[in-house]
Protein backbone atom coordinates (compact mmCIF):
# COMPACT_ATOMS: atom_id res chain seq x y z
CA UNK A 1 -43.13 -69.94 76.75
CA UNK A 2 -44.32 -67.50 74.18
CA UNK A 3 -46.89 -68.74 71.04
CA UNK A 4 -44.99 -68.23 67.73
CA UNK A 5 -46.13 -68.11 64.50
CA UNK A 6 -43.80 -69.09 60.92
CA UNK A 7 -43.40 -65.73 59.94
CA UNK A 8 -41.23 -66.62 56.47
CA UNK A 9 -39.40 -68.95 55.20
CA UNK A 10 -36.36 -68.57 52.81
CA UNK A 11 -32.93 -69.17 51.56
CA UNK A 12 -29.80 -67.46 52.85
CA UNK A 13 -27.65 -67.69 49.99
CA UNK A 14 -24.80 -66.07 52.20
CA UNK A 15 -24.26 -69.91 54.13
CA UNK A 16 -26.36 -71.92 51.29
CA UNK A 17 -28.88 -73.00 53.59
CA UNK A 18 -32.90 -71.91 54.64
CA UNK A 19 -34.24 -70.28 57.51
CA UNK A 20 -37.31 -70.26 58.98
CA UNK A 21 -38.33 -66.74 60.67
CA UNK A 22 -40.69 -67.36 64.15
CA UNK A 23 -42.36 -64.21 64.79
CA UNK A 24 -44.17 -63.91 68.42
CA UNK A 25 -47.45 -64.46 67.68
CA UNK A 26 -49.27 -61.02 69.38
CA UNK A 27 -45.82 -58.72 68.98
CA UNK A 28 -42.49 -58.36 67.32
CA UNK A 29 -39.98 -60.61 68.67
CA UNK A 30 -38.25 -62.82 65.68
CA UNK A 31 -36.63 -66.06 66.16
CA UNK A 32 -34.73 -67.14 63.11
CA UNK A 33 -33.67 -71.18 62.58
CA UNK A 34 -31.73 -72.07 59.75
CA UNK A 35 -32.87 -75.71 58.45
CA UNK A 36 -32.55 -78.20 55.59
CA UNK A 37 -33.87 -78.18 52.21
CA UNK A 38 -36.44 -80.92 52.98
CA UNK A 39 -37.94 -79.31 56.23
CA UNK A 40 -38.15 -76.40 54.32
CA UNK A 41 -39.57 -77.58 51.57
CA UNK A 42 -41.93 -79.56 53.74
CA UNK A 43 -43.40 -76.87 55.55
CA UNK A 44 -43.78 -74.75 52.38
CA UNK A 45 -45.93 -77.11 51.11
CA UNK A 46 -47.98 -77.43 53.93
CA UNK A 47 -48.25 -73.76 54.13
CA UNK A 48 -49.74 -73.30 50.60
CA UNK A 49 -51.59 -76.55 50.92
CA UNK A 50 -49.39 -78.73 48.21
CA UNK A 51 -50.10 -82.25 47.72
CA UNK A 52 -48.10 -84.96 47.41
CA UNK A 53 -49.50 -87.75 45.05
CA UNK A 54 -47.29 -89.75 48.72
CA UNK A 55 -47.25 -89.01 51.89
CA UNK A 56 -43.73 -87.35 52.89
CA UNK A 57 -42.48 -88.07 56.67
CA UNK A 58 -44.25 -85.26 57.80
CA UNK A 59 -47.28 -86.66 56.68
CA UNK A 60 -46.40 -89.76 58.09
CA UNK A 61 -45.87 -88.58 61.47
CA UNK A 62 -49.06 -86.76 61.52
CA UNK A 63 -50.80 -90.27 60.38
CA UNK A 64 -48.96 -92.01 63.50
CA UNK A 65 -50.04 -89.87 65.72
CA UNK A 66 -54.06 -89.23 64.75
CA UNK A 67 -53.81 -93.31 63.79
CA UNK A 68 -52.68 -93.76 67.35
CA UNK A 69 -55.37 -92.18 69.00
CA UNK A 70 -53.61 -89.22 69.82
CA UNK A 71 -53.30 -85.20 68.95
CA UNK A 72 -50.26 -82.97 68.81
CA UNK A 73 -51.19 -80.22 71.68
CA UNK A 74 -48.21 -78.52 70.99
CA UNK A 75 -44.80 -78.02 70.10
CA UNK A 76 -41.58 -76.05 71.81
CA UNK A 77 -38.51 -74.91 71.11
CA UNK A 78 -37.00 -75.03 74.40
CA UNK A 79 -33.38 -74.36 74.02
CA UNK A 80 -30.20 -74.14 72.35
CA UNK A 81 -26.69 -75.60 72.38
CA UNK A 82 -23.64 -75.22 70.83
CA UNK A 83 -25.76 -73.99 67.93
CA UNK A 84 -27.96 -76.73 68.25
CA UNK A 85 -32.02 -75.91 68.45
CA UNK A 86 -33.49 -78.58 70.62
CA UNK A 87 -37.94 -78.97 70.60
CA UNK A 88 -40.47 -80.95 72.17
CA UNK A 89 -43.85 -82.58 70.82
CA UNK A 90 -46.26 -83.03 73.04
CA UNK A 91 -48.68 -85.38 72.01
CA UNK A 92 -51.60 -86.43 74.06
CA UNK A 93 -52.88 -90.00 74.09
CA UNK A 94 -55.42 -91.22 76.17
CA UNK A 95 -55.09 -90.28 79.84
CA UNK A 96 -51.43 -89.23 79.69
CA UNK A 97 -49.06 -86.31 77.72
CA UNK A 98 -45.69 -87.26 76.24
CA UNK A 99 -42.87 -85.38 75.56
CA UNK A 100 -40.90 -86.15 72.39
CA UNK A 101 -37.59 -84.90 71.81
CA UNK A 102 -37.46 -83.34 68.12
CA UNK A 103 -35.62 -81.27 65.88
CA UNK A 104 -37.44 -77.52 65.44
CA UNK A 105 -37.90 -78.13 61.86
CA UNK A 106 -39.39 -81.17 62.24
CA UNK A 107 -41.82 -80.07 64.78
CA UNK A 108 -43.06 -77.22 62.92
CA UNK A 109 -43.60 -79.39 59.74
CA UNK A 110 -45.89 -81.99 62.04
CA UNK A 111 -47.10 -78.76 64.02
CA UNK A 112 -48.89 -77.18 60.74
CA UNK A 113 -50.00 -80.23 59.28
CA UNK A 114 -52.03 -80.58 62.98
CA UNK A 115 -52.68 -76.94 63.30
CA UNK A 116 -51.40 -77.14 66.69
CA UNK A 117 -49.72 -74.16 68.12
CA UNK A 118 -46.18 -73.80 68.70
CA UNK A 119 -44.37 -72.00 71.27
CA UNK A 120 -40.51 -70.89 72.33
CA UNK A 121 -38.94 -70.31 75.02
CA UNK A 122 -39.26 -66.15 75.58
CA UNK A 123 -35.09 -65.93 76.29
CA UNK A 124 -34.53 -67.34 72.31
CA UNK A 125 -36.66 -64.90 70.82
CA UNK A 126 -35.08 -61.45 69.71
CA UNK A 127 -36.33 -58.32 68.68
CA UNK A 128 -35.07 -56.08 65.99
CA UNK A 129 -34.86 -53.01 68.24
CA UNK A 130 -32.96 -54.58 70.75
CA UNK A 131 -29.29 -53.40 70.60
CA UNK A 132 -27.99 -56.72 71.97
CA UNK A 133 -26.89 -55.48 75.16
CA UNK A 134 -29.79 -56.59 77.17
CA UNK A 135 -27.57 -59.20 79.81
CA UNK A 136 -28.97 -62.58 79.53
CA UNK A 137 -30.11 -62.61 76.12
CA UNK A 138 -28.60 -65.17 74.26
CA UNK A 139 -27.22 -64.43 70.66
CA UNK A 140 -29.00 -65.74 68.23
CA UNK A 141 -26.13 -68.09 66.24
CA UNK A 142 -25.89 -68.75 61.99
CA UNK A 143 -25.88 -72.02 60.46
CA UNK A 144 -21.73 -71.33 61.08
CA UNK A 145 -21.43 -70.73 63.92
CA UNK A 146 -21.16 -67.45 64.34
CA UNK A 147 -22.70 -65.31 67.13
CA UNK A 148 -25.23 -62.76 65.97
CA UNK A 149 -26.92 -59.98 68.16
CA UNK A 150 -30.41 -58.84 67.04
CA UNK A 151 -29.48 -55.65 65.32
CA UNK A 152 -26.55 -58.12 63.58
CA UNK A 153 -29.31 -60.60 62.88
CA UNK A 154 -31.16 -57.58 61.63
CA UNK A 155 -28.54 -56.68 59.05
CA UNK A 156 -28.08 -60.19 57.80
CA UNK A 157 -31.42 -60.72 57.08
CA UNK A 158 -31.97 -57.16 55.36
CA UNK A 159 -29.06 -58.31 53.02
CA UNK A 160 -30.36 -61.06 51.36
CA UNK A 161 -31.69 -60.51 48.12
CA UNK A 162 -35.91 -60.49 47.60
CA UNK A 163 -35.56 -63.51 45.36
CA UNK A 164 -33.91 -65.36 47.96
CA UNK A 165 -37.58 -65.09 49.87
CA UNK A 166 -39.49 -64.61 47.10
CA UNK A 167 -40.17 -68.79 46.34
CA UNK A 168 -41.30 -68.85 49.90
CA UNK A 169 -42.99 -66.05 50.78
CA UNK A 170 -46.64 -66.46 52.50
């Protein structure tokens, strides 16, 4: 598992949906998630520190889990299938760790509102030098479907337009 960091966060008008960029946390590997509008929106807010007058489900979970007794010790993106992200939480609670199975966007919502670090597995993470040729790396996949290598992901990502990153930028 490498430590990631949410590197950006924006809208790829090309498929009508948001990404969120994971950037290794001490290099340059990217790995990019497309997501909903409310996970996105979600963990925008938490990144420039925007409060809700209620708590949204993020907040929730964090309440749950620090009302529990417990703390987030991390989260990770372990795998994918058939474009499908799968994560873990794992939250500690008393003597004993437990693994919760999660969507990546929701972990990385409850992950920032704990400041607890999140991590992916290394063979998911790309990096924009790579010609996509490297055997065993995994394309990275778009919201439909389709396969991308990194220096495709590369391209896709240099098309869309600053103001589709702009509302989000850090």
């Amino acid at each position: 598992m490498v430590e990631v960091r949410v590197a950006r966060l924006g809208h790829d008008s090309s498929t009508n949906s948001y990404v969120v960029i994971l950037q290794e946390k001490d290099g340059h590997r990217l790995l990019p998630i497309w997501i909903g509008q409310p996970e996105a929106e979600s963990i925008v807010m938490q990144m420039n520190n925007v409060k809700r007058e209620r708590p949204l489900t993020h907040d929730l979970c964090k309440s749950l889990i620090v009302g529990l007794g417990g703390s987030l010790r991390r989260v990770q993106i372990t795998k994918v299938q058939k474009n499908t992200y799968y994560a873990e939480l794992h939250v500690a609670s008393a003597d004993r760790i437990v693994q919760i199975d999660a969507r990546p966007s929701d972990s990385i919502a409850i992950a920032l509102r704990l400041s607890a670090p999140i991590f992916a597995q290394e063979s998911l993470l790309s990096s924009a030098d790579d010609d996509g040729d490297e055997e065993g790396a995994p394309p990275t996949r778009s919201p439909n479907g389709e396969e991308l290598d990194a220096e495709q992901l590369k391209e896709h990502l240099e098309k869309l337009r600053p103001e589709d990153f702009g509302k989000f930028n850090l």
